[in-house]
Protein backbone atom coordinates (compact mmCIF):
# COMPACT_ATOMS: atom_id res chain seq x y z
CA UNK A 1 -0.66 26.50 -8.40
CA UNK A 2 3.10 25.58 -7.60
CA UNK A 3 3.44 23.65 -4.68
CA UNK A 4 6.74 23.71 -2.24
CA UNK A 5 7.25 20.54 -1.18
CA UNK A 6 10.73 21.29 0.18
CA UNK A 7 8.89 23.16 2.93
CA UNK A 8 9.86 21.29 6.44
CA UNK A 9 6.31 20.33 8.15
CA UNK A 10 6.29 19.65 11.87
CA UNK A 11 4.21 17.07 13.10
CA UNK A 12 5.27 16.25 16.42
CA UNK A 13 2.30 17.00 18.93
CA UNK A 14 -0.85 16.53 16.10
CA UNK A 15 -1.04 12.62 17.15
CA UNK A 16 0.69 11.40 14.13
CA UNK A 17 1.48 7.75 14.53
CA UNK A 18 4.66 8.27 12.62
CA UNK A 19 5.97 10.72 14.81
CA UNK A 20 4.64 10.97 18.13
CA UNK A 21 3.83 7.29 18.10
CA UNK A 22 7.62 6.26 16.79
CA UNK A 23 8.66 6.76 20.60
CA UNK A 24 6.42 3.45 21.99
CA UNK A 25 6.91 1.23 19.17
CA UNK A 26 10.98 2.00 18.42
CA UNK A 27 11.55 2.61 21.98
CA UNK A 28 13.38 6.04 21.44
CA UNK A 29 12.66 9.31 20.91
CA UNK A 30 15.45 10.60 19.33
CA UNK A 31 15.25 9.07 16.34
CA UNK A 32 14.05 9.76 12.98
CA UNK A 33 10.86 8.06 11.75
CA UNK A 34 10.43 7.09 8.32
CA UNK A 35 8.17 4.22 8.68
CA UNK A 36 4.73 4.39 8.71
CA UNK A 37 3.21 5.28 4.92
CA UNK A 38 1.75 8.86 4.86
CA UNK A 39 3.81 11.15 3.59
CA UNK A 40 5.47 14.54 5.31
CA UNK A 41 3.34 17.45 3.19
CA UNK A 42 0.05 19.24 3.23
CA UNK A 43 -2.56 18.07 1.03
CA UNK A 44 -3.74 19.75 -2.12
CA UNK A 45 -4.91 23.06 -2.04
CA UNK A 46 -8.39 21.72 -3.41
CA UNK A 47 -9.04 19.16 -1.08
CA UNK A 48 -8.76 21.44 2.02
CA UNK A 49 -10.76 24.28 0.41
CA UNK A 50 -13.36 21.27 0.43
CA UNK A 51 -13.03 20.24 3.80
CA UNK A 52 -13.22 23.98 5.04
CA UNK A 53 -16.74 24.38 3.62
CA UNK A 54 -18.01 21.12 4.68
CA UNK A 55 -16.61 21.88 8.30
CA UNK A 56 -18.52 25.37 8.22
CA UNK A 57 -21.92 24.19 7.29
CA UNK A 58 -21.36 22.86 11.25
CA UNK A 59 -23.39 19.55 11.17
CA UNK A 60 -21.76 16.05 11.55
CA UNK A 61 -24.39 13.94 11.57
CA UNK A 62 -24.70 10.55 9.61
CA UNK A 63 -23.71 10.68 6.31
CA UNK A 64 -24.00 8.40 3.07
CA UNK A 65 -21.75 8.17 0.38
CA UNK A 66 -24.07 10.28 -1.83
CA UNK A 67 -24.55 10.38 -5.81
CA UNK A 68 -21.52 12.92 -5.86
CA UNK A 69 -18.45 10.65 -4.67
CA UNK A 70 -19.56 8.21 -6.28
CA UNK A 71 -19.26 9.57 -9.69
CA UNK A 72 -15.87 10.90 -8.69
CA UNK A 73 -15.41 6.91 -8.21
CA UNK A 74 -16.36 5.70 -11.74
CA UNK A 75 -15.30 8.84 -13.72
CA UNK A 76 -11.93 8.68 -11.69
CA UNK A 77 -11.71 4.63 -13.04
CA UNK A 78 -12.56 5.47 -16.67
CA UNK A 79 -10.49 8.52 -17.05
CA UNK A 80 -7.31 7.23 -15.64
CA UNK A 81 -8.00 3.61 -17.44
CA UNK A 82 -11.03 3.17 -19.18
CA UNK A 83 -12.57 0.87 -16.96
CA UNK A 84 -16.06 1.42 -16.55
CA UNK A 85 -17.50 1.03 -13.10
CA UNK A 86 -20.95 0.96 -12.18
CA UNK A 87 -22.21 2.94 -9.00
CA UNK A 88 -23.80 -0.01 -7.80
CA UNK A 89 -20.12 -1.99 -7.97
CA UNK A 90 -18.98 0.62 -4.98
CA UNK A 91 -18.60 -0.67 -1.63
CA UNK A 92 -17.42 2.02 0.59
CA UNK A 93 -15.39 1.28 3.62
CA UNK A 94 -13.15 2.91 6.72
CA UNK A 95 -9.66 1.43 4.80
CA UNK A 96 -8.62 -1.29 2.65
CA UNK A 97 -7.34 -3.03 5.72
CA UNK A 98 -10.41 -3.58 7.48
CA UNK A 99 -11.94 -3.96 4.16
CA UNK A 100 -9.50 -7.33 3.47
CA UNK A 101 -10.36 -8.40 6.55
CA UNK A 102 -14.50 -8.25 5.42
CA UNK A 103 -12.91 -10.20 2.63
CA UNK A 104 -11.24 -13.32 4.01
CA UNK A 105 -14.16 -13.42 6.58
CA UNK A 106 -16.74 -13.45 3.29
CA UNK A 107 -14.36 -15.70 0.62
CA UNK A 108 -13.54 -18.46 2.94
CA UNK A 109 -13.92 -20.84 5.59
CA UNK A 110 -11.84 -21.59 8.58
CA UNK A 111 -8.48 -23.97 7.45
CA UNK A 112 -9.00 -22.53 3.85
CA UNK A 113 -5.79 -21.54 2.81
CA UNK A 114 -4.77 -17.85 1.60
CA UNK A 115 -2.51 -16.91 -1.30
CA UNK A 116 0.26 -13.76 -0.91
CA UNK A 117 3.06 -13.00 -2.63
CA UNK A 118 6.10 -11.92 -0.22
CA UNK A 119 7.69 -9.97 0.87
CA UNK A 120 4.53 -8.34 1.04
CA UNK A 121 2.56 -6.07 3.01
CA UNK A 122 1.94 -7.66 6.42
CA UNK A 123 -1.39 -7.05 7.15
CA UNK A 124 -2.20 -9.66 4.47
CA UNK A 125 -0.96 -12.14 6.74
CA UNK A 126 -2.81 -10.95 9.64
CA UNK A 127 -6.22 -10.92 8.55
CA UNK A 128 -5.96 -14.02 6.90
CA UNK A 129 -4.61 -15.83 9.95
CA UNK A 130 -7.12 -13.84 12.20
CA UNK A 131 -9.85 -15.31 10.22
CA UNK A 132 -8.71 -19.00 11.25
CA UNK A 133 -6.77 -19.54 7.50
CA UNK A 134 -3.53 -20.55 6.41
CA UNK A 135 -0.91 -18.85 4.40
CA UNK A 136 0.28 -20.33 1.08
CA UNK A 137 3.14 -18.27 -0.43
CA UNK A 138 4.79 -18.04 -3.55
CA UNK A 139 7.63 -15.76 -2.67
CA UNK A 140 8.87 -13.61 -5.48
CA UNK A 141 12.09 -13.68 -6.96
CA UNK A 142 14.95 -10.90 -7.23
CA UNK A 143 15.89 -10.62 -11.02
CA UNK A 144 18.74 -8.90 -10.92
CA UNK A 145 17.98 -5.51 -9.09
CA UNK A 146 13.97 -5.88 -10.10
CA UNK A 147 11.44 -8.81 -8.30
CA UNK A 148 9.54 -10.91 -10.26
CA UNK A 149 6.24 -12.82 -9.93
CA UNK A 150 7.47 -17.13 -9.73
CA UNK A 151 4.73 -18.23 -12.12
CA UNK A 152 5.66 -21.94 -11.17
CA UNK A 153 4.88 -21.57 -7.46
CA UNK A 154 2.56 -19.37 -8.05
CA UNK A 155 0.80 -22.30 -9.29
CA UNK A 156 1.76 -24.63 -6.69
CA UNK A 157 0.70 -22.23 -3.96
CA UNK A 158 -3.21 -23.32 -5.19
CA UNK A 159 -2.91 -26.83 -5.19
CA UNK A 160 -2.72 -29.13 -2.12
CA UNK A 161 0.32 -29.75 -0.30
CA UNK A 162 1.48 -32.04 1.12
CA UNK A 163 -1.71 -34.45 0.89
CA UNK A 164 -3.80 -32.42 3.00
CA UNK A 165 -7.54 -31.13 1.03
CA UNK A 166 -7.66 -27.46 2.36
CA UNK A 167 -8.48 -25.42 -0.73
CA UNK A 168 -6.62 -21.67 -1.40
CA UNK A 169 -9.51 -20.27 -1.70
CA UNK A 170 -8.30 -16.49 -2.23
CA UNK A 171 -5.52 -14.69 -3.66
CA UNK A 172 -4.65 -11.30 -1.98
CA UNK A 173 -2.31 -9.43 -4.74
CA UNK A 174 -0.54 -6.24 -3.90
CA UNK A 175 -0.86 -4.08 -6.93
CA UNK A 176 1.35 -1.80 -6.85
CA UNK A 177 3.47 -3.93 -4.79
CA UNK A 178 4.26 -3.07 -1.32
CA UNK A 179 7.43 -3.08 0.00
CA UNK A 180 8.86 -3.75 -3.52
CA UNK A 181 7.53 -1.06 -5.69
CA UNK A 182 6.75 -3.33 -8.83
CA UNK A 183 3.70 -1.85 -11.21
CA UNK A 184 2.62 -5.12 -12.58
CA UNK A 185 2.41 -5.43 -16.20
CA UNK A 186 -0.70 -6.24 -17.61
CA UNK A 187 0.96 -9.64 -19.03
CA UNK A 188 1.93 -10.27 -15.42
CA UNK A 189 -1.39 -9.77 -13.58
CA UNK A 190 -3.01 -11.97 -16.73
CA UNK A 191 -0.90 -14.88 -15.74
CA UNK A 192 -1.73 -14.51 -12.03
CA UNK A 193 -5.58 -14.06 -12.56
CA UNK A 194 -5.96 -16.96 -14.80
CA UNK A 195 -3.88 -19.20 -12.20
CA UNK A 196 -6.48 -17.95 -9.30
CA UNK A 197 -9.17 -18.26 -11.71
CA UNK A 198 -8.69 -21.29 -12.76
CA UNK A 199 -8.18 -22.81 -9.47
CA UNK A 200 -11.85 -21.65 -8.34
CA UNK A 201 -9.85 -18.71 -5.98
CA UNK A 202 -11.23 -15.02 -5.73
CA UNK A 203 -9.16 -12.38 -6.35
CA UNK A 204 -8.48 -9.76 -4.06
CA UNK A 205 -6.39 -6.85 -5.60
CA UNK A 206 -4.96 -4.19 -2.84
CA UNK A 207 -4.43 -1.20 -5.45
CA UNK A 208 -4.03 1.40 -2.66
CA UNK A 209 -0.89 2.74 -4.20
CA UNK A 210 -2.33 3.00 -7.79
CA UNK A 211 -2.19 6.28 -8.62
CA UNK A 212 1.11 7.04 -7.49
CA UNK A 213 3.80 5.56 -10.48
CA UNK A 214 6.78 6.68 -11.96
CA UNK A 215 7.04 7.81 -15.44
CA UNK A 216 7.14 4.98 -18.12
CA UNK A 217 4.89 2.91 -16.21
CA UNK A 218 1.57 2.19 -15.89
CA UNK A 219 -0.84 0.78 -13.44
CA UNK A 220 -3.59 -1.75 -14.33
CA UNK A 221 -6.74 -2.10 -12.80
CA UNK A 222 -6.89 -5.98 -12.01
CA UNK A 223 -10.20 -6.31 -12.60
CA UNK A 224 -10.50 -3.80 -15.47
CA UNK A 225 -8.44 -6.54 -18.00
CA UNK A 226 -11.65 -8.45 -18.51
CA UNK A 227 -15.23 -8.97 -17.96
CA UNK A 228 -13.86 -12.82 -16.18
CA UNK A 229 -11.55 -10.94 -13.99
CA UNK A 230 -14.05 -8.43 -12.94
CA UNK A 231 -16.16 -11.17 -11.77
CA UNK A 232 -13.87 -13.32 -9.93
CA UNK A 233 -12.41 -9.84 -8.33
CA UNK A 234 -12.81 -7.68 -5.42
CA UNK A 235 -10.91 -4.01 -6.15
CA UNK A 236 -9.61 -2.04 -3.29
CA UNK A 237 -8.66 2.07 -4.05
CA UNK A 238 -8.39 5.26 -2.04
CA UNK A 239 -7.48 8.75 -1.82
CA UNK A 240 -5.22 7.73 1.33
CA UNK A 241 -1.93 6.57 -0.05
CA UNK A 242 -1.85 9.13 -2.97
CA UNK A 243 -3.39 12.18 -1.33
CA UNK A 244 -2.19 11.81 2.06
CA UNK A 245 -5.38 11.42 3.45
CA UNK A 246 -4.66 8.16 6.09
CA UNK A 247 -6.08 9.83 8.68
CA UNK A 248 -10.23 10.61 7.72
CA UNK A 249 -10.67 6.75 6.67
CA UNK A 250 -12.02 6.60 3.66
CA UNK A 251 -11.62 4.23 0.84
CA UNK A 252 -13.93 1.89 -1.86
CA UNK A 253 -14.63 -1.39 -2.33
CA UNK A 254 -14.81 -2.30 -6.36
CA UNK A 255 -17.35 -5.20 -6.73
CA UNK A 256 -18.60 -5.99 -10.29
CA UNK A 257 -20.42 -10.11 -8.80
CA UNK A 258 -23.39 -9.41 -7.38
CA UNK A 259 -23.11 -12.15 -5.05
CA UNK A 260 -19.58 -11.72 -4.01
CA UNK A 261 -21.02 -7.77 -3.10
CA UNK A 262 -23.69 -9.27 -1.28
CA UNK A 263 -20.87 -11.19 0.76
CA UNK A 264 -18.89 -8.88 1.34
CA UNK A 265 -21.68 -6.71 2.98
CA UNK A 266 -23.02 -9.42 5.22
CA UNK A 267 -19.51 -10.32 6.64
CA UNK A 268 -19.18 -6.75 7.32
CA UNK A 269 -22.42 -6.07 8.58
CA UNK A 270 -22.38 -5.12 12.55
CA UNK A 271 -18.80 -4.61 12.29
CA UNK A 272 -18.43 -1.55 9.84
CA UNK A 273 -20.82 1.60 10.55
CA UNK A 274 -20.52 4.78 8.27
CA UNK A 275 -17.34 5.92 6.46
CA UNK A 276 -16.48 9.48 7.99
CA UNK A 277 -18.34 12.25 6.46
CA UNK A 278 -14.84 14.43 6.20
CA UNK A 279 -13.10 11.71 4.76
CA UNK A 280 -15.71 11.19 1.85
CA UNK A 281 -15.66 15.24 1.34
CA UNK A 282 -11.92 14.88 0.93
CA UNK A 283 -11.91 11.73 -1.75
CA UNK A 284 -14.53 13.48 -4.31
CA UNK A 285 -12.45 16.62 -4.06
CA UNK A 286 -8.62 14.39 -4.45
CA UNK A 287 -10.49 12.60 -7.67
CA UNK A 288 -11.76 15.53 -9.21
CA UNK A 289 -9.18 18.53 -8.48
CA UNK A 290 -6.10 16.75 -7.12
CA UNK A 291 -4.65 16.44 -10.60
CA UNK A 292 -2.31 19.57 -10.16
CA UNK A 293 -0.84 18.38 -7.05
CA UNK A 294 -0.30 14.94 -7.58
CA UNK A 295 1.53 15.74 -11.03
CA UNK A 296 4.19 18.00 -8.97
CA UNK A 297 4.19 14.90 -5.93
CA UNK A 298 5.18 12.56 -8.50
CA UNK A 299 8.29 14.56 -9.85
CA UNK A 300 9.14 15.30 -6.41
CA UNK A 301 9.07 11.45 -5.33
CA UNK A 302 10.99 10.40 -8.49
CA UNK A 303 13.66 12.58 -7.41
CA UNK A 304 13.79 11.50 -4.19
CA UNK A 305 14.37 8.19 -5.64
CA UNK A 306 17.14 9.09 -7.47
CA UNK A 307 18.58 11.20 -4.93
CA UNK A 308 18.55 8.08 -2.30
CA UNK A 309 19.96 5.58 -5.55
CA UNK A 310 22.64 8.24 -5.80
CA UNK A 311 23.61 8.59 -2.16
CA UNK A 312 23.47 4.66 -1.78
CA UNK A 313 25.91 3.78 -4.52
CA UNK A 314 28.28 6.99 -3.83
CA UNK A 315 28.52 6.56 -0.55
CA UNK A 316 26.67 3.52 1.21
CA UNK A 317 27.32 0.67 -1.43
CA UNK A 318 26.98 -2.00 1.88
CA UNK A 319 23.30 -0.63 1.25
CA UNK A 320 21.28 -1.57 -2.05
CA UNK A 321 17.66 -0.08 -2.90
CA UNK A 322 15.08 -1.98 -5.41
CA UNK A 323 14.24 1.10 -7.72
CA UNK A 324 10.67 1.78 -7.04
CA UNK A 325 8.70 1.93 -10.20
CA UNK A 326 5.59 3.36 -8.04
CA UNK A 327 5.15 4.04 -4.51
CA UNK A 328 6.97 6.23 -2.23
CA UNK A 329 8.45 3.15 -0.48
CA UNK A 330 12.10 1.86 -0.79
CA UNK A 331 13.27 -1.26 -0.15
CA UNK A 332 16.60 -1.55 1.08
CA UNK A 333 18.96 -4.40 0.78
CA UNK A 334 21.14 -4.32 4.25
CA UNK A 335 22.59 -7.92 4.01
CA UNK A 336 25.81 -6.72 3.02
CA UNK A 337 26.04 -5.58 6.83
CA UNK A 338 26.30 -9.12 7.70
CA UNK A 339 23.94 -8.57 10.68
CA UNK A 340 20.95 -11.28 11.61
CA UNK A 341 17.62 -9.79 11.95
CA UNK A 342 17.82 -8.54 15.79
CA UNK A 343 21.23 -7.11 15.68
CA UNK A 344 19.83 -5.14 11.79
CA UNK A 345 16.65 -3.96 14.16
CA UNK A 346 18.53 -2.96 17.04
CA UNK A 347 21.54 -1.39 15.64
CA UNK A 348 19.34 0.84 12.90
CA UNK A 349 16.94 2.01 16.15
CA UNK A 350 20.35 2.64 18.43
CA UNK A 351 22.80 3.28 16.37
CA UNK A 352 21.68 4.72 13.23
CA UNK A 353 18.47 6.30 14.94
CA UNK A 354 16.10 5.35 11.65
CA UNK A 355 12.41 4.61 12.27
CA UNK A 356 12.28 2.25 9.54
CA UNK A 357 10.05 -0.55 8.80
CA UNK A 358 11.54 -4.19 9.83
CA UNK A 359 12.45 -6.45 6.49
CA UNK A 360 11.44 -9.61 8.00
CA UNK A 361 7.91 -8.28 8.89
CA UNK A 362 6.93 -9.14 5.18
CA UNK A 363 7.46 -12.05 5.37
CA UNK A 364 9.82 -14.67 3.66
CA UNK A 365 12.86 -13.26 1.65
CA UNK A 366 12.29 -9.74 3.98
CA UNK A 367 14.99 -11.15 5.74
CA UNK A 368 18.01 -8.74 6.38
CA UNK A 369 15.93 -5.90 4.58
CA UNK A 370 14.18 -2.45 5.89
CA UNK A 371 11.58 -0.50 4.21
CA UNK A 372 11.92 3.54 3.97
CA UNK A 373 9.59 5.95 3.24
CA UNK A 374 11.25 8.99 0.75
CA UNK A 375 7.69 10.82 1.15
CA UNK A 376 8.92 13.77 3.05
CA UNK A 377 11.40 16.92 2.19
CA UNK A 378 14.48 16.67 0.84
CA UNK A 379 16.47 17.94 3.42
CA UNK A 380 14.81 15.26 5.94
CA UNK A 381 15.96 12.85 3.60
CA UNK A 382 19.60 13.90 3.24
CA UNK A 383 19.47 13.79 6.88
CA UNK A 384 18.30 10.44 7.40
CA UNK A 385 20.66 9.10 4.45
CA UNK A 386 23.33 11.20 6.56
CA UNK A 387 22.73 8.99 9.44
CA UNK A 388 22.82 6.16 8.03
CA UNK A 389 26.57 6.95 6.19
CA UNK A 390 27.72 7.80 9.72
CA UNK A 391 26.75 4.54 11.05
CA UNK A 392 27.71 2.21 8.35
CA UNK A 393 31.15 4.35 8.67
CA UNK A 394 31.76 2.85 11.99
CA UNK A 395 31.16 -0.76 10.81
CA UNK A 396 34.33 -0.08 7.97
């Protein structure tokens, strides 16, 4: 089946956060919002043929995550990287956030310290802090127009500073990396896991964006390098980032240890009922008949990509984008515009009328940055790369 994605999708009025939500949190609504990550197109044919059928049998009762999605799970892990899973290893939860959160609340005390890399994903921050811990951060470093993991404070991040005794006793890694777009190399994510490992720290990989890489590269399950990693690790995955499926809150805990399972379950326990029966139909169906339409996203995304590189050096060159090697997340470099963090935020809301994600959200070295989302149609796109010409035109 040959899918349009050029086809302009209206969502104001269906709830979206993105769009009927950009109003309260941007405080305009006139603008254009590109925030948020869920992308601007229908899901697969397959997965709402699925959700059609399980909607007409009528009943919506309590559901388990039966024999069926499960093996979607494990055949999904072993035919996209030979990493055998076990169905007992599957944890399923209502999204990776809430499933961190279980994490920190099972992997630490209170004062223990947690390990992120930023700019990074800022929920990291929050459930970590929520759960009475500290941040240590080992900030990557911009190599040229491509961010690199900084071994050497990587290292320092797990030992204690400054004479104090508080332990990092967990590593959160962002694999693929959000807002940078780095696929880690399996040399990389080695290095990482035997500095965690080796400083008694559990690993918890956020691999929500997995699945959706560019051509050339190729994503590695952390805990699928070794039978030590997969024991020391805690795998997060879903259908939600890759088949647009945010919204029915579904996604999988990976965990190999029995006792670090066991852990996780009792710090979630009375906080985390049932994962949505609709969203569990739509996951088996993404992992075993998505194939088609995920092959045609992908080509669509990478030339986005190159479409917003393009525009950006022709015609923007105050602006500078990190090529993404996965995700459909751009991160753009805006400190040529010589504009602190409230004047960047206020005169991309007012001025330029983008809905983009805040740089400095994500932490150190997010500074003077803003994240955009290229998931949507072309033509949107253009439009919102339009606006931002215009505006940078009246800075000249």
């Amino acid at each position: 089946m040959k899918y349009d994605f050029d086809q302009p999708l209206n969502r104001y009025h269906t709830d979206s956060v993105k769009w009927d939500g950009a109003a309260s949190v941007f405080g305009s609504d006139d603008l254009l919002p590109m925030w948020v990550a869920d992308m601007d197109f229908p899901v697969a044919a397959p997965i709402l043929k699925a959700l059609h059928q399980r909607i007409d049998h009528g009943v919506f009762g309590y559901t388990i995550a039966g024999a069926g999605v499960r093996q979607a799970v494990i055949d999904r892990m072993q035919n996209k990287y030979g990493w055998k899973v076990q169905p007992e290893w599957l944890v399923f939860t209502p999204g990776v956030v809430s499933g961190l959160s279980f994490a920190v609340k099972a992997y630490t005390k209170v004062g223990d310290h947690v390990v992120i890399q930023s700019p990074v994903y800022f929920p990291f921050m929050d459930v970590a802090v929520n759960n009475g811990c500290q941040i240590a951060n080992s900030p990557l470093r911009l190599n040229g127009a491509r961010y690199e993991m900084d071994f050497d404070s990587l290292q320092q991040a797990f030992e204690p500073q400054d004479g104090k005794t508080a332990r990092s006793s967990l590593y959160i890694l962002c694999s693929p990396h959000n807002p940078v777009g780095r696929v880690w190399s399996k040399d990389e994510l080695m290095r990482a896991g035997r500095i965690a490992i080796d400083h008694g720290a559990i690993i918890i990989a956020d691999e929500i964006h997995g699945e959706l890489i560019f051509e050339g590269r190729q994503h590695v399950p952390f805990a699928g390098i070794s039978e030590e990693f997969e024991q020391n690790s805690v795998v997060f995955i879903a259908p939600s980032k890759t088949f647009n499926l945010a919204g029915l809150a579904a996604s999988v805990a990976i965990i190999a240890n029995e006792k670090l399972r066991q852990q996780f379950q009792l710090a979630a326990s009375g906080f985390m009922g049932g994962v949505n029966t609709l969203g569990l139909t739509a996951l088996e169906a993404a992992f075993r008949e998505g194939d088609e339409w995920l092959t045609q996203l992908l080509d669509y995304l990478h030339g986005n990509v190159r479409f917003t590189l393009d525009f950006l050096a022709q015609r923007i060159p105050e602006v500078k984008a990190v090529e993404p090697e996965g995700t459909y997340l751009m991160w753009l470099d805006c400190t040529g515009l010589g504009m602190d963090i409230r004047s960047l935020r206020d005169w991309m809301r007012h001025q330029v009328k983008l809905g983009l994600n805040d740089g400095y959200m994500f932490g150190p070295g997010g500074e003077g940055h803003q994240r955009l989302n290229i998931a949507c149609p072309r033509a949107l796109l253009r439009e919102a790369l339009g606006r931002l010409e215009q505006a940078v035109s009246c800075l000249r």
